[in-house]
PDB file of N, CA and C in Angstrom:
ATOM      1  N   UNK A   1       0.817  -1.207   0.000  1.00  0.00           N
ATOM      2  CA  UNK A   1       0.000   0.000   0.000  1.00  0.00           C
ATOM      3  C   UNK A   1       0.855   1.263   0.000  1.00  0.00           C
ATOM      4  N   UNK A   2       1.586   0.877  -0.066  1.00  0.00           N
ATOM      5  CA  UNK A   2       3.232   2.278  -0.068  1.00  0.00           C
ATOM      6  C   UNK A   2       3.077   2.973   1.344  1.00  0.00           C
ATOM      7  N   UNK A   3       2.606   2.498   2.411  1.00  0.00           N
ATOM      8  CA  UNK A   3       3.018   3.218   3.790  1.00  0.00           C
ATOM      9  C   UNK A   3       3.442   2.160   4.785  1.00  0.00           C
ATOM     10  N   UNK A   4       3.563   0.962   4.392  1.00  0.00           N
ATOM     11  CA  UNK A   4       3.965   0.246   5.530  1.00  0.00           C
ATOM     12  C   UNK A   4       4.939  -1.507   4.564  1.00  0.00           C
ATOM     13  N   UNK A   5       6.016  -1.513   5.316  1.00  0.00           N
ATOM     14  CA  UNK A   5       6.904  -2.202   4.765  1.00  0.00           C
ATOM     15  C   UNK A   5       7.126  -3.595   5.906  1.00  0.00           C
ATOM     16  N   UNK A   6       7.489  -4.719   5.297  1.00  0.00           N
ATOM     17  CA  UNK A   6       7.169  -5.946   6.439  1.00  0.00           C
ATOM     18  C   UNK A   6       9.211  -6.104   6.062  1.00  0.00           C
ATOM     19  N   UNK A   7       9.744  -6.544   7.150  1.00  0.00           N
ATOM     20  CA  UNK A   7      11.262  -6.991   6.875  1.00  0.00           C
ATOM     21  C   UNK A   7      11.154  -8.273   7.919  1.00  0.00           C
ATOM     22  N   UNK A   8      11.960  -9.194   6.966  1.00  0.00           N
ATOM     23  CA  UNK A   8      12.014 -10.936   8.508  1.00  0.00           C
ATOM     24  C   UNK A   8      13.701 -10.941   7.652  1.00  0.00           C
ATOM     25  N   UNK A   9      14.415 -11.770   9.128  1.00  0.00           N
ATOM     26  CA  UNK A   9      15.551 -12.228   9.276  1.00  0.00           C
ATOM     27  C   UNK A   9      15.992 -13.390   9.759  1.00  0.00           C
ATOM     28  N   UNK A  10      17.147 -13.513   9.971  1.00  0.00           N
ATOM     29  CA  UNK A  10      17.718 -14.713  11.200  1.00  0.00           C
ATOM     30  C   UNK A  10      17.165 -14.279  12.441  1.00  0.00           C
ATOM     31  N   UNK A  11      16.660 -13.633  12.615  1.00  0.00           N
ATOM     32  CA  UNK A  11      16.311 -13.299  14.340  1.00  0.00           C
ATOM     33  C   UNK A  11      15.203 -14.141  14.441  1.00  0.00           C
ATOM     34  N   UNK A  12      14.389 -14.607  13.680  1.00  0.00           N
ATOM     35  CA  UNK A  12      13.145 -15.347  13.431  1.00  0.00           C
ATOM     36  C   UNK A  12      11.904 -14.112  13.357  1.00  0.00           C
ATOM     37  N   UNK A  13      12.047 -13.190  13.119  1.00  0.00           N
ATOM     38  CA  UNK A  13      11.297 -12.291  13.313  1.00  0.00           C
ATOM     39  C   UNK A  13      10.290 -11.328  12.580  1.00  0.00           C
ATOM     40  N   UNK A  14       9.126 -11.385  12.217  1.00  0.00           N
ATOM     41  CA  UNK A  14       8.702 -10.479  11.238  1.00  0.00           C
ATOM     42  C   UNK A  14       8.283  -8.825  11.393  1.00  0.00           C
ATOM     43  N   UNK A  15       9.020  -7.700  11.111  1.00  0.00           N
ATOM     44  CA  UNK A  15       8.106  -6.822  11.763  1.00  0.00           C
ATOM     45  C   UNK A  15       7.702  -5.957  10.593  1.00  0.00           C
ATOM     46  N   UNK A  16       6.916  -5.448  10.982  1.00  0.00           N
ATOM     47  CA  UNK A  16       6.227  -4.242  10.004  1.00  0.00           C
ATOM     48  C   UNK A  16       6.404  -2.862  10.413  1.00  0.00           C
ATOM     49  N   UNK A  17       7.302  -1.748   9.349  1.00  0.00           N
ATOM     50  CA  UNK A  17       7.546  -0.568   9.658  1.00  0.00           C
ATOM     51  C   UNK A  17       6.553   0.308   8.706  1.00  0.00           C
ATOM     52  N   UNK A  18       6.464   1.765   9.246  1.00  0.00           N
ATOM     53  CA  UNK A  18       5.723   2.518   8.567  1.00  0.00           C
ATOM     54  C   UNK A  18       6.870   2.929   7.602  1.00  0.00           C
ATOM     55  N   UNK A  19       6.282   3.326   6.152  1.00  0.00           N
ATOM     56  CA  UNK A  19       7.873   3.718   5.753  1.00  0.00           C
ATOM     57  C   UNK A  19       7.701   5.414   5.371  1.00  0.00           C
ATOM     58  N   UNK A  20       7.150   6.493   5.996  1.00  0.00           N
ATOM     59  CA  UNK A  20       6.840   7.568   6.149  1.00  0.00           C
ATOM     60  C   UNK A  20       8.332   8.091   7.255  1.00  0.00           C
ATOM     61  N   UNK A  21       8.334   7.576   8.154  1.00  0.00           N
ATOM     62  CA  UNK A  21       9.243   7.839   9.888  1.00  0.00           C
ATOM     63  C   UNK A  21      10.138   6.613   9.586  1.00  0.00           C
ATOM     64  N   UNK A  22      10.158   5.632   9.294  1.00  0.00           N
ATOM     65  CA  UNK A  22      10.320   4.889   9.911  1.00  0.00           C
ATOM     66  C   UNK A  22      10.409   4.188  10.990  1.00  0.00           C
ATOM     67  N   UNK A  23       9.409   4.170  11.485  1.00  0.00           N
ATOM     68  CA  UNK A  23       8.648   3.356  12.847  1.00  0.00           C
ATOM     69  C   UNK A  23       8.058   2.076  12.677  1.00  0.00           C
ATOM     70  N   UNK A  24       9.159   1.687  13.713  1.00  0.00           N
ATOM     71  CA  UNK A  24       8.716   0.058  13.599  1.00  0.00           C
ATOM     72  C   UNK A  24       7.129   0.015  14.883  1.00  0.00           C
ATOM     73  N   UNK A  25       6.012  -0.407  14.045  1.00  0.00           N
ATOM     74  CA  UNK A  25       4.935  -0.612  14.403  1.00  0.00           C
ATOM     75  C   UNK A  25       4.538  -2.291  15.014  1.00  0.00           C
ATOM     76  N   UNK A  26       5.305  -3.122  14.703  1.00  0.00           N
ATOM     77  CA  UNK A  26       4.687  -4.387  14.958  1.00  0.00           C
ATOM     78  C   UNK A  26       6.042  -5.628  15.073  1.00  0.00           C
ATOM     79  N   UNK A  27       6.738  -6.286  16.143  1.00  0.00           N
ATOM     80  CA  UNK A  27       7.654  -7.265  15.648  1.00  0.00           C
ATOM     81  C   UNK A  27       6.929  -8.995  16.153  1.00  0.00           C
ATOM     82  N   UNK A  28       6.827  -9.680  15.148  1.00  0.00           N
ATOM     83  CA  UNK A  28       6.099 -10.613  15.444  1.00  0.00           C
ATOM     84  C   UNK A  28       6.933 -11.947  15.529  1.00  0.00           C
ATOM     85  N   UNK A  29       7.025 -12.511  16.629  1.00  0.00           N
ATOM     86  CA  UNK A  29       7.994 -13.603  17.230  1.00  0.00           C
ATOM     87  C   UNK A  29       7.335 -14.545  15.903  1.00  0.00           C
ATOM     88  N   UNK A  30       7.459 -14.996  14.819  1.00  0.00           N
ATOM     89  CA  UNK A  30       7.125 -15.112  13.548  1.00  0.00           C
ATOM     90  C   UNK A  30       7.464 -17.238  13.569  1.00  0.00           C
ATOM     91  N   UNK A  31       8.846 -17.584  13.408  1.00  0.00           N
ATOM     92  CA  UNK A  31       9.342 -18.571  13.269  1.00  0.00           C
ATOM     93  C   UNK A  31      10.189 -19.016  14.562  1.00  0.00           C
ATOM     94  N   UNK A  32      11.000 -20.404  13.810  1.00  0.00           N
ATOM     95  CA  UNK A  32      11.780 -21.407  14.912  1.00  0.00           C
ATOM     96  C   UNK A  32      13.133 -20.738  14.152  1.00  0.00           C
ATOM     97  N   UNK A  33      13.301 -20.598  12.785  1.00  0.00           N
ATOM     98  CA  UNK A  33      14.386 -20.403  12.370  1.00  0.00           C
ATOM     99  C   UNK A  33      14.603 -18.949  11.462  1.00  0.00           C
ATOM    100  N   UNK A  34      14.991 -19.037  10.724  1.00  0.00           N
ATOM    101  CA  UNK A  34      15.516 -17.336   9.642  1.00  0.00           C
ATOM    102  C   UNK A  34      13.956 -17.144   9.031  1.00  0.00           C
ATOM    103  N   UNK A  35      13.678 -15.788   8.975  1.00  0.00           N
ATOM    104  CA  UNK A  35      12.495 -15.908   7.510  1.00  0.00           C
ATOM    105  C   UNK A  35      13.950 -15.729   6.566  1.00  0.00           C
ATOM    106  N   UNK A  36      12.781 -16.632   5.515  1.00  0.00           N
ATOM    107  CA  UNK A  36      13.466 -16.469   4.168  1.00  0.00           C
ATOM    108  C   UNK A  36      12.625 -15.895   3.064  1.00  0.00           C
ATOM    109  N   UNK A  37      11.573 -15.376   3.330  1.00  0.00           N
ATOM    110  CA  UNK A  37      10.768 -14.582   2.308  1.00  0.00           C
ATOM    111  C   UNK A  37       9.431 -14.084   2.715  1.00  0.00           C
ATOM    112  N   UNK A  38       9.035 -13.499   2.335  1.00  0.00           N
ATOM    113  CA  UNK A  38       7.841 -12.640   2.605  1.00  0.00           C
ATOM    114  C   UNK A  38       6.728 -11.706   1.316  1.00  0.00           C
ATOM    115  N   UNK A  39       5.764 -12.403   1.634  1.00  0.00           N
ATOM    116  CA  UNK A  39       4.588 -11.402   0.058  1.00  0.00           C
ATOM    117  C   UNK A  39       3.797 -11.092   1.034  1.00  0.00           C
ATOM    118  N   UNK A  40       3.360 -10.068   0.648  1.00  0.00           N
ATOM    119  CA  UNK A  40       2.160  -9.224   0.551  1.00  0.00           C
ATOM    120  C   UNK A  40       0.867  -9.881  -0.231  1.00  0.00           C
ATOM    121  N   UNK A  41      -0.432 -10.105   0.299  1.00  0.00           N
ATOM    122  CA  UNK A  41      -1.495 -10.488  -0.589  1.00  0.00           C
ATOM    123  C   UNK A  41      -2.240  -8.872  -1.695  1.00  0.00           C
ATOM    124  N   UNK A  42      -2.650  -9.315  -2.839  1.00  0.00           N
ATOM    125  CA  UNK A  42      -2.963  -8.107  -3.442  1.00  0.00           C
ATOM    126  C   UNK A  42      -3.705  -7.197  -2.807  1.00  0.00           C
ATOM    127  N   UNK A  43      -4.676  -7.717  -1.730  1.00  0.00           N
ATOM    128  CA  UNK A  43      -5.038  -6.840  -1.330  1.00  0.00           C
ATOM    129  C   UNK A  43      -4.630  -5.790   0.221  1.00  0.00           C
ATOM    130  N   UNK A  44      -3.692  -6.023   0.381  1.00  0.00           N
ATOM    131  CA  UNK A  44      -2.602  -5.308   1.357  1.00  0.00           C
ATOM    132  C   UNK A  44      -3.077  -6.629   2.891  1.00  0.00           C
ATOM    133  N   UNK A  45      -3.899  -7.149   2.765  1.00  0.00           N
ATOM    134  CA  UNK A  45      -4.409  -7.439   4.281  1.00  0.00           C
ATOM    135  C   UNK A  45      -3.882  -8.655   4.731  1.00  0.00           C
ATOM    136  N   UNK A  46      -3.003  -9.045   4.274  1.00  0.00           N
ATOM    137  CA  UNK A  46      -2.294 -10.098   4.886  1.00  0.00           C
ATOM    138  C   UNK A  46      -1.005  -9.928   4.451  1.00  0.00           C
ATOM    139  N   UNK A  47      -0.323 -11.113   4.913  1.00  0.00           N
ATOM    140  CA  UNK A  47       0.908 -11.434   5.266  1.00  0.00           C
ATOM    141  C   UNK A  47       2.003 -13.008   4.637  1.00  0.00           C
ATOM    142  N   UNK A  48       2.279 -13.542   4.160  1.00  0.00           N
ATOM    143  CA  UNK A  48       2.805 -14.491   4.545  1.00  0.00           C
ATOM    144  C   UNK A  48       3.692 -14.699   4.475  1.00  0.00           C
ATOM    145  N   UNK A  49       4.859 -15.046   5.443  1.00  0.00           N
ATOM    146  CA  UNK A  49       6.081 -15.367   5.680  1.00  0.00           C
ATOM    147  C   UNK A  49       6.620 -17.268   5.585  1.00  0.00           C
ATOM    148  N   UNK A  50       7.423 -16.992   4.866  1.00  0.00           N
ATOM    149  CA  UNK A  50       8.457 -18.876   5.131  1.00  0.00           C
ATOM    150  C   UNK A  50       9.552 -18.622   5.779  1.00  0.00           C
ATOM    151  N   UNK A  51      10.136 -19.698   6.026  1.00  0.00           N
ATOM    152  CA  UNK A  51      11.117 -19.909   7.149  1.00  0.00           C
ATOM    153  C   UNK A  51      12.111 -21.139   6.580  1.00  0.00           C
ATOM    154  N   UNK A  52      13.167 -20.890   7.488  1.00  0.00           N
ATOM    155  CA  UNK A  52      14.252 -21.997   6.939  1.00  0.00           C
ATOM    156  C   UNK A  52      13.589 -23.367   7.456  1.00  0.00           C
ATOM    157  N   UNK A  53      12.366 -23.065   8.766  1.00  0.00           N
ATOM    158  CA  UNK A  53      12.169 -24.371   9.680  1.00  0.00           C
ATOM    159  C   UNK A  53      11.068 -25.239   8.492  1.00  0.00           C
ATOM    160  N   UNK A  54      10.716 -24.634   7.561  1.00  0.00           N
ATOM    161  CA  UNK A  54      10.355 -25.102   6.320  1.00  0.00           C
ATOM    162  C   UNK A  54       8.750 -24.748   6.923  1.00  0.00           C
ATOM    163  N   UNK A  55       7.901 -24.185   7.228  1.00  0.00           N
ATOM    164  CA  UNK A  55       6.808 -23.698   7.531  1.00  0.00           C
ATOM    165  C   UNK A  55       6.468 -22.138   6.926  1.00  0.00           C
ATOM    166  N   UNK A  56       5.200 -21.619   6.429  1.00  0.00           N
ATOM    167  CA  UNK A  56       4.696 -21.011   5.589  1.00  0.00           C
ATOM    168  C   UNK A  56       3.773 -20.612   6.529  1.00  0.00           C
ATOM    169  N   UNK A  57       3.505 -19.256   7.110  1.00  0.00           N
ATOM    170  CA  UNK A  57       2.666 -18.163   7.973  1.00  0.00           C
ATOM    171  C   UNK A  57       2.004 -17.707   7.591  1.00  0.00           C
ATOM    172  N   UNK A  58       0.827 -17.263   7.568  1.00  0.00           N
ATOM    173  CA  UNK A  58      -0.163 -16.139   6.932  1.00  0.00           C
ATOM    174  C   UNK A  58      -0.430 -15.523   7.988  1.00  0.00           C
ATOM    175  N   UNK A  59      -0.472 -14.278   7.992  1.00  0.00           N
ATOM    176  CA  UNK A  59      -0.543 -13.037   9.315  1.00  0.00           C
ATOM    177  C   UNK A  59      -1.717 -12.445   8.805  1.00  0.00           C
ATOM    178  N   UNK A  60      -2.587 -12.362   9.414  1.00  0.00           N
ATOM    179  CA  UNK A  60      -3.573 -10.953   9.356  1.00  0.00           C
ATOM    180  C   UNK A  60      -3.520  -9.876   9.515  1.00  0.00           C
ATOM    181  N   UNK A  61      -3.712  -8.360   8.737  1.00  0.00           N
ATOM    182  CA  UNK A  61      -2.733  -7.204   8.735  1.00  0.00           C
ATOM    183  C   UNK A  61      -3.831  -6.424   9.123  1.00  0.00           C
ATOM    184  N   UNK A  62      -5.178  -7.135   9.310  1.00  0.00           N
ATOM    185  CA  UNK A  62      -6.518  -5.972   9.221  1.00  0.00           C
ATOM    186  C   UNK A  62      -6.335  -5.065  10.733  1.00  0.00           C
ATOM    187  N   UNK A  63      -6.860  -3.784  10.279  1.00  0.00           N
ATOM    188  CA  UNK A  63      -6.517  -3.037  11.576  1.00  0.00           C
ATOM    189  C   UNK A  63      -5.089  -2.555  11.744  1.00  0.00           C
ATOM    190  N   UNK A  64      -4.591  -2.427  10.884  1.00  0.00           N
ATOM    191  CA  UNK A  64      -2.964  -1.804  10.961  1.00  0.00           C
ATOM    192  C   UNK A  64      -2.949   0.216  10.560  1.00  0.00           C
TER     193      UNK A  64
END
């Protein structure tokens, strides 16, 4: 939606920043191991993250 950006790492972690300030708004204890990727659904309201632990997340973004 061009105001809010999701970043995951080795920390296991997914968070979502505004990208206006950069303010991190949300860090979500996400996985066991690294994310290794992350989409956006077309319509901005979700989430889904994979992981090295080989598991696939869908986050709900409604209300952000």
């Amino acid at each position: 939606d061009g105001e809010h950006l999701a970043s995951g790492d080795y920390s296991r972690s997914v968070r979502i920043w505004r990208v206006h300030d950069g303010s991190l708004l949300h860090s979500i204890p996400a996985h066991g191991e690294g994310v290794t990727s992350l989409a956006y659904s077309p319509d901005g309201f979700s989430l889904a993250s994979g992981s090295f632990d080989a598991s696939l997340k869908i986050w709900s973004l409604r209300g952000e």
